[in-house]
Protein backbone atom coordinates (compact mmCIF):
# COMPACT_ATOMS: atom_id res chain seq x y z
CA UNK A 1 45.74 60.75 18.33
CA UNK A 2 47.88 61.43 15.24
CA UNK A 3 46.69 60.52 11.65
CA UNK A 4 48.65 57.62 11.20
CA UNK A 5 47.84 55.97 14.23
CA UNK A 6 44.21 56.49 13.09
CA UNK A 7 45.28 54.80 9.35
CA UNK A 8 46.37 52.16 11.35
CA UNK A 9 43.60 51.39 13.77
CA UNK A 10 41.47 51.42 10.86
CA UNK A 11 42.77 49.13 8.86
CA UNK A 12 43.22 46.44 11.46
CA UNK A 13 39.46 46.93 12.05
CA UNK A 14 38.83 46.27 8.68
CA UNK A 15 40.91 43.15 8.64
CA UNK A 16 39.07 41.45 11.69
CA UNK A 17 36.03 42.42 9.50
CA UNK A 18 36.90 40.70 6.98
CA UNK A 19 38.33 37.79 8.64
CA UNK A 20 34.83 37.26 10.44
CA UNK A 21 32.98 37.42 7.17
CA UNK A 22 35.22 34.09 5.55
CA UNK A 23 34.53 32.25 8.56
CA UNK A 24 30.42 32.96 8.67
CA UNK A 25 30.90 31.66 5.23
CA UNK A 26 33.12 28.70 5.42
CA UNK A 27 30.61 27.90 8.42
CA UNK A 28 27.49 28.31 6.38
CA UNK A 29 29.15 25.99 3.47
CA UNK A 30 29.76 23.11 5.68
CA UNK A 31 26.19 22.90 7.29
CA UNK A 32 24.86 22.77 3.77
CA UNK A 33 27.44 20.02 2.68
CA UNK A 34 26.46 17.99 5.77
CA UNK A 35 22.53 18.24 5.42
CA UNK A 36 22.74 17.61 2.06
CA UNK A 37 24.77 14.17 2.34
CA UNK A 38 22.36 12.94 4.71
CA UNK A 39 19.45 13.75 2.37
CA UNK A 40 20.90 11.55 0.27
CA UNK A 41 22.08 8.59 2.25
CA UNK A 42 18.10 8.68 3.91
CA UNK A 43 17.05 8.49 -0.16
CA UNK A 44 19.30 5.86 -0.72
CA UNK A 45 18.30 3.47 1.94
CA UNK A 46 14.38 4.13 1.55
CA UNK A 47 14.90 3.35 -2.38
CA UNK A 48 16.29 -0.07 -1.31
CA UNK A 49 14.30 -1.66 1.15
CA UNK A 50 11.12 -0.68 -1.34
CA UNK A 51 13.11 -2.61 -3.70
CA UNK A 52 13.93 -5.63 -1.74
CA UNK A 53 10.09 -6.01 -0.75
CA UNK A 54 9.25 -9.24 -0.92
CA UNK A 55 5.53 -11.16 -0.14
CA UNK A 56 4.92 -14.80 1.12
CA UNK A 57 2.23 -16.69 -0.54
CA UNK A 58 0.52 -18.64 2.10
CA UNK A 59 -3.01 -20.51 3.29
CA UNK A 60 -3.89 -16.94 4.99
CA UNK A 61 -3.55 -15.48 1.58
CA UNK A 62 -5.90 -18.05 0.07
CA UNK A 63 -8.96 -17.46 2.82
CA UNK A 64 -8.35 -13.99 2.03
CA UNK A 65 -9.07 -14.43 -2.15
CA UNK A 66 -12.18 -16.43 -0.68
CA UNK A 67 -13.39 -13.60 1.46
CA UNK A 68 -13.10 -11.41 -0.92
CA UNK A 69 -15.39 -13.34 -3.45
CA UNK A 70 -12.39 -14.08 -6.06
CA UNK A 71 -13.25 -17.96 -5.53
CA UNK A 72 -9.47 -19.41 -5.19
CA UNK A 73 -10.63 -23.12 -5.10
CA UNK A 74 -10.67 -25.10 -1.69
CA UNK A 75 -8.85 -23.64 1.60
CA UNK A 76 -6.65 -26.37 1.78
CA UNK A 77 -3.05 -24.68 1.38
CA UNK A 78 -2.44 -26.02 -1.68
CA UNK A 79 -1.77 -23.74 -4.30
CA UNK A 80 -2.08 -24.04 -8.46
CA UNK A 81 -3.80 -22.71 -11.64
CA UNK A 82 -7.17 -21.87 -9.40
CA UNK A 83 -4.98 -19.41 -7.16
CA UNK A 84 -3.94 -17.97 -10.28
CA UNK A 85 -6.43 -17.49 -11.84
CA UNK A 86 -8.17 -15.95 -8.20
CA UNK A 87 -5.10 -13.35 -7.91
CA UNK A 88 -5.72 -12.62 -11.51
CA UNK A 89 -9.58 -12.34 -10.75
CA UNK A 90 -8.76 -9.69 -7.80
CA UNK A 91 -6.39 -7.77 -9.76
CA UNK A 92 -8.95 -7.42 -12.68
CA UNK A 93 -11.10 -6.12 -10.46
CA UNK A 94 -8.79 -3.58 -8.67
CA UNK A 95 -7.70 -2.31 -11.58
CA UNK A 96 -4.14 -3.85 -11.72
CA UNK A 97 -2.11 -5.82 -14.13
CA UNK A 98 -3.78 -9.30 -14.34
CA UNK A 99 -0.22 -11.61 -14.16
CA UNK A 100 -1.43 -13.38 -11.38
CA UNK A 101 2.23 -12.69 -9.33
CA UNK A 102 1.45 -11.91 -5.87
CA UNK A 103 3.85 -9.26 -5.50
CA UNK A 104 3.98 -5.91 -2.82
CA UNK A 105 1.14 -3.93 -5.19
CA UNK A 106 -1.30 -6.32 -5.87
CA UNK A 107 -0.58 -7.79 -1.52
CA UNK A 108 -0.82 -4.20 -0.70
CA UNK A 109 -4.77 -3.38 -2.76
CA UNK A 110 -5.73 -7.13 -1.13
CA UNK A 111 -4.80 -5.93 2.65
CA UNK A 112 -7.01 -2.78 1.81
CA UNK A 113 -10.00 -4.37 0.23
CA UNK A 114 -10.03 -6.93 3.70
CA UNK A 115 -10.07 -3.81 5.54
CA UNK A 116 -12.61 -2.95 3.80
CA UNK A 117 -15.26 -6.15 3.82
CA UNK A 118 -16.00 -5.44 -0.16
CA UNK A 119 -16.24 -8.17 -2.06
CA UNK A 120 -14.07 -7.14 -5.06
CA UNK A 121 -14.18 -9.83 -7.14
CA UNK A 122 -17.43 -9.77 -9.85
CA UNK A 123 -19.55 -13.15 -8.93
CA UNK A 124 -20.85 -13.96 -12.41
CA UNK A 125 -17.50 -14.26 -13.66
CA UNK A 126 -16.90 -17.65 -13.23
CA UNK A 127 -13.52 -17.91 -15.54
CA UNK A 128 -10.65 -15.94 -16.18
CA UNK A 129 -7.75 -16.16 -18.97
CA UNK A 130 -4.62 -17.15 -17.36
CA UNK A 131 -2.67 -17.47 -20.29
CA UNK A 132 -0.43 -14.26 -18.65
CA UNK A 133 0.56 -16.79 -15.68
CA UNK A 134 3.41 -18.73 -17.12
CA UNK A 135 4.78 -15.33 -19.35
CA UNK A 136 8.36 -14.34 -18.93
CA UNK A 137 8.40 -11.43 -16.53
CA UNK A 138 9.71 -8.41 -17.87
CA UNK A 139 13.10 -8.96 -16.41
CA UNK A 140 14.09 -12.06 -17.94
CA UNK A 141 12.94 -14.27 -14.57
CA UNK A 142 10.34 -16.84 -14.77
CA UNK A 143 6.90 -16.03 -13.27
CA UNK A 144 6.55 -16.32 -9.50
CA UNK A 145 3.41 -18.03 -9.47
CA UNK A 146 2.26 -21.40 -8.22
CA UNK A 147 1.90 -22.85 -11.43
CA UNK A 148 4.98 -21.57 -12.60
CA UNK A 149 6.79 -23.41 -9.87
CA UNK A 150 5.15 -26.06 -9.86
CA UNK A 151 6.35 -27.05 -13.54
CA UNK A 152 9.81 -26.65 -11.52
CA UNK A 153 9.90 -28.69 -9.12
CA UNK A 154 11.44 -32.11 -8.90
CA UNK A 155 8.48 -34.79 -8.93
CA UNK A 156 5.69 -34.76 -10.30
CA UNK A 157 2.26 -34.56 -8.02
CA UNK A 158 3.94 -32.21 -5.02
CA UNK A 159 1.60 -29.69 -4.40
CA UNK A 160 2.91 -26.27 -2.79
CA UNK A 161 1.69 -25.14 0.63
CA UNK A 162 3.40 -21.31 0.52
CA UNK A 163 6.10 -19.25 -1.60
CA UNK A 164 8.06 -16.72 -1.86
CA UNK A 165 10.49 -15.01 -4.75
CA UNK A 166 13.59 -12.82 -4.67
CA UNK A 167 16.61 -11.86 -7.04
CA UNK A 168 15.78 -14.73 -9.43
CA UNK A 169 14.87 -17.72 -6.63
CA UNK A 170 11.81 -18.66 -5.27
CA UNK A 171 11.38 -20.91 -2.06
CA UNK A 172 8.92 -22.30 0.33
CA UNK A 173 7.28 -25.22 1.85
CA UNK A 174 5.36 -28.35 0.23
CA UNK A 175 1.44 -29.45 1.27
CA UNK A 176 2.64 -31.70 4.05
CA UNK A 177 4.02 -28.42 5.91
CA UNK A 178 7.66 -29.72 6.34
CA UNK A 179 9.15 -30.64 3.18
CA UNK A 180 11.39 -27.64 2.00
CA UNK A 181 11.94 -26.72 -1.14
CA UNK A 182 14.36 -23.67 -4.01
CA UNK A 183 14.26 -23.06 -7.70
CA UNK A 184 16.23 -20.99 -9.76
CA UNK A 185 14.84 -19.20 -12.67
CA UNK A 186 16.62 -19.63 -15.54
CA UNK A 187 15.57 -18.38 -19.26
CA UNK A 188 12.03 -17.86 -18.00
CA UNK A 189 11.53 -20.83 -15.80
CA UNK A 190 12.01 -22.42 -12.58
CA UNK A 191 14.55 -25.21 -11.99
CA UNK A 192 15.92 -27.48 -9.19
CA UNK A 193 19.69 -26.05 -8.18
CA UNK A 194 22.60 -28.66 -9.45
CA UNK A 195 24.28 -28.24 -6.24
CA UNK A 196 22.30 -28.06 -3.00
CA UNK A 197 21.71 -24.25 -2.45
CA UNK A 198 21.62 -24.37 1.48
CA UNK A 199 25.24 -26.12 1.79
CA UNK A 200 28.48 -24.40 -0.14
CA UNK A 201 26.18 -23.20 -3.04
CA UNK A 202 24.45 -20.79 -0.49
CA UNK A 203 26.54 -17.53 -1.00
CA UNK A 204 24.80 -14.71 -2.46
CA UNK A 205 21.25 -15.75 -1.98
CA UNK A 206 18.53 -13.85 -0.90
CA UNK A 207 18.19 -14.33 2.92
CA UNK A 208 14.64 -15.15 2.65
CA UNK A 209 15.19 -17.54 0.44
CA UNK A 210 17.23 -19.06 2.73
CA UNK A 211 14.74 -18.99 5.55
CA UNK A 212 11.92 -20.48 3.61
CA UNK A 213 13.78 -22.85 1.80
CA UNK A 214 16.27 -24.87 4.21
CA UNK A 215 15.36 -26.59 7.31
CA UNK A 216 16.32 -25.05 10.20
């Protein structure tokens, strides 16, 4: 074979060499691209569904303070300053901030101490300050607790049989287990809408607000 034939042969070798090499790359760059923009979409959508957590206040709740020795009043499903002050009694005594809002942490530490059959709560305490109950929460809303809402709504004498809060409204159910009822917080406390939130003025709320808080 002559030399320059050789030359020539060589350098198309070369070429395909180097042609192979740009395309493992190129290859290699896109896997990374693609694993790394799922990563983040997974992060994303775990991040928000802890954020939307919310937790319904109900008579099951109540006989659950009870059990654990908190003393939350009567099991009647009727809720007010003594289930305060027996959320604010159990969070003492787990070692979270006593607000008395029944929120994912302090629903999460009650689940656990059920499974558990301890009575948390310390039985010679017999009174607890609730002065923390009707605070402004740290984000500007009013307090979601029962005798926060109860300063909100309408009458006077209703008496609330379950609750729940989310993005600034709270809803849920009266004593008598049918009546319905939304507030809005606004500058620290709960208020009945002007305009009837489950009719034109219900864009934009929180589905479960919507579930507990118009008839079906």
């Amino acid at each position: 074979m002559s030399r320059s034939r050789i030359a020539a042969t060589a350098i198309a070798l070369t070429a395909l060499a180097l042609g192979a090499a740009a395309c493992s790359s190129s290859d290699s760059d896109a896997d990374t691209t693609t694993t790394s923009t799922t990563e983040a979409t997974s992060t994303t959508a775990a991040s928000g569904a802890e954020t939307a957590a919310t937790v319904r206040f109900d008579r099951v709740v109540q006989q659950e303070l009870a059990d654990l020795g908190c003393d939350p009043g009567a099991i009647d499903g009727t809720f007010g300053p003594e289930t305060d002050a027996a959320v604010a009694r159990f969070q003492t005594s787990s070692g979270l901030t006593a607000d008395s809002r029944f929120g994912p942490k302090t629903a999460a530490a009650l689940t656990k101490a059920v499974e558990a059959g301890i009575a948390v709560c310390k039985q010679t305490s017999t009174t607890t300050t609730t002065s923390k109950t009707t605070t402004t929460a740290a984000n500007g809303e009013a307090p979601c607790t029962a005798t926060a809402l109860l300063k909100g709504l309408p009458a006077e004498g209703e008496q609330i049989g379950s609750y729940v809060c989310s993005g600034g409204y709270a809803a849920g159910t009266l004593k008598d287990g049918t009546t319905k009822f939304i507030l809005q917080s606004n500058n620290g406390t709960w208020f009945a809408p002007s305009q009837d939130p489950c009719g034109s003025a219900s864009a934009g709320l929180p589905p479960v607000i919507l579930e507990d808080g118009c008839s079906a």
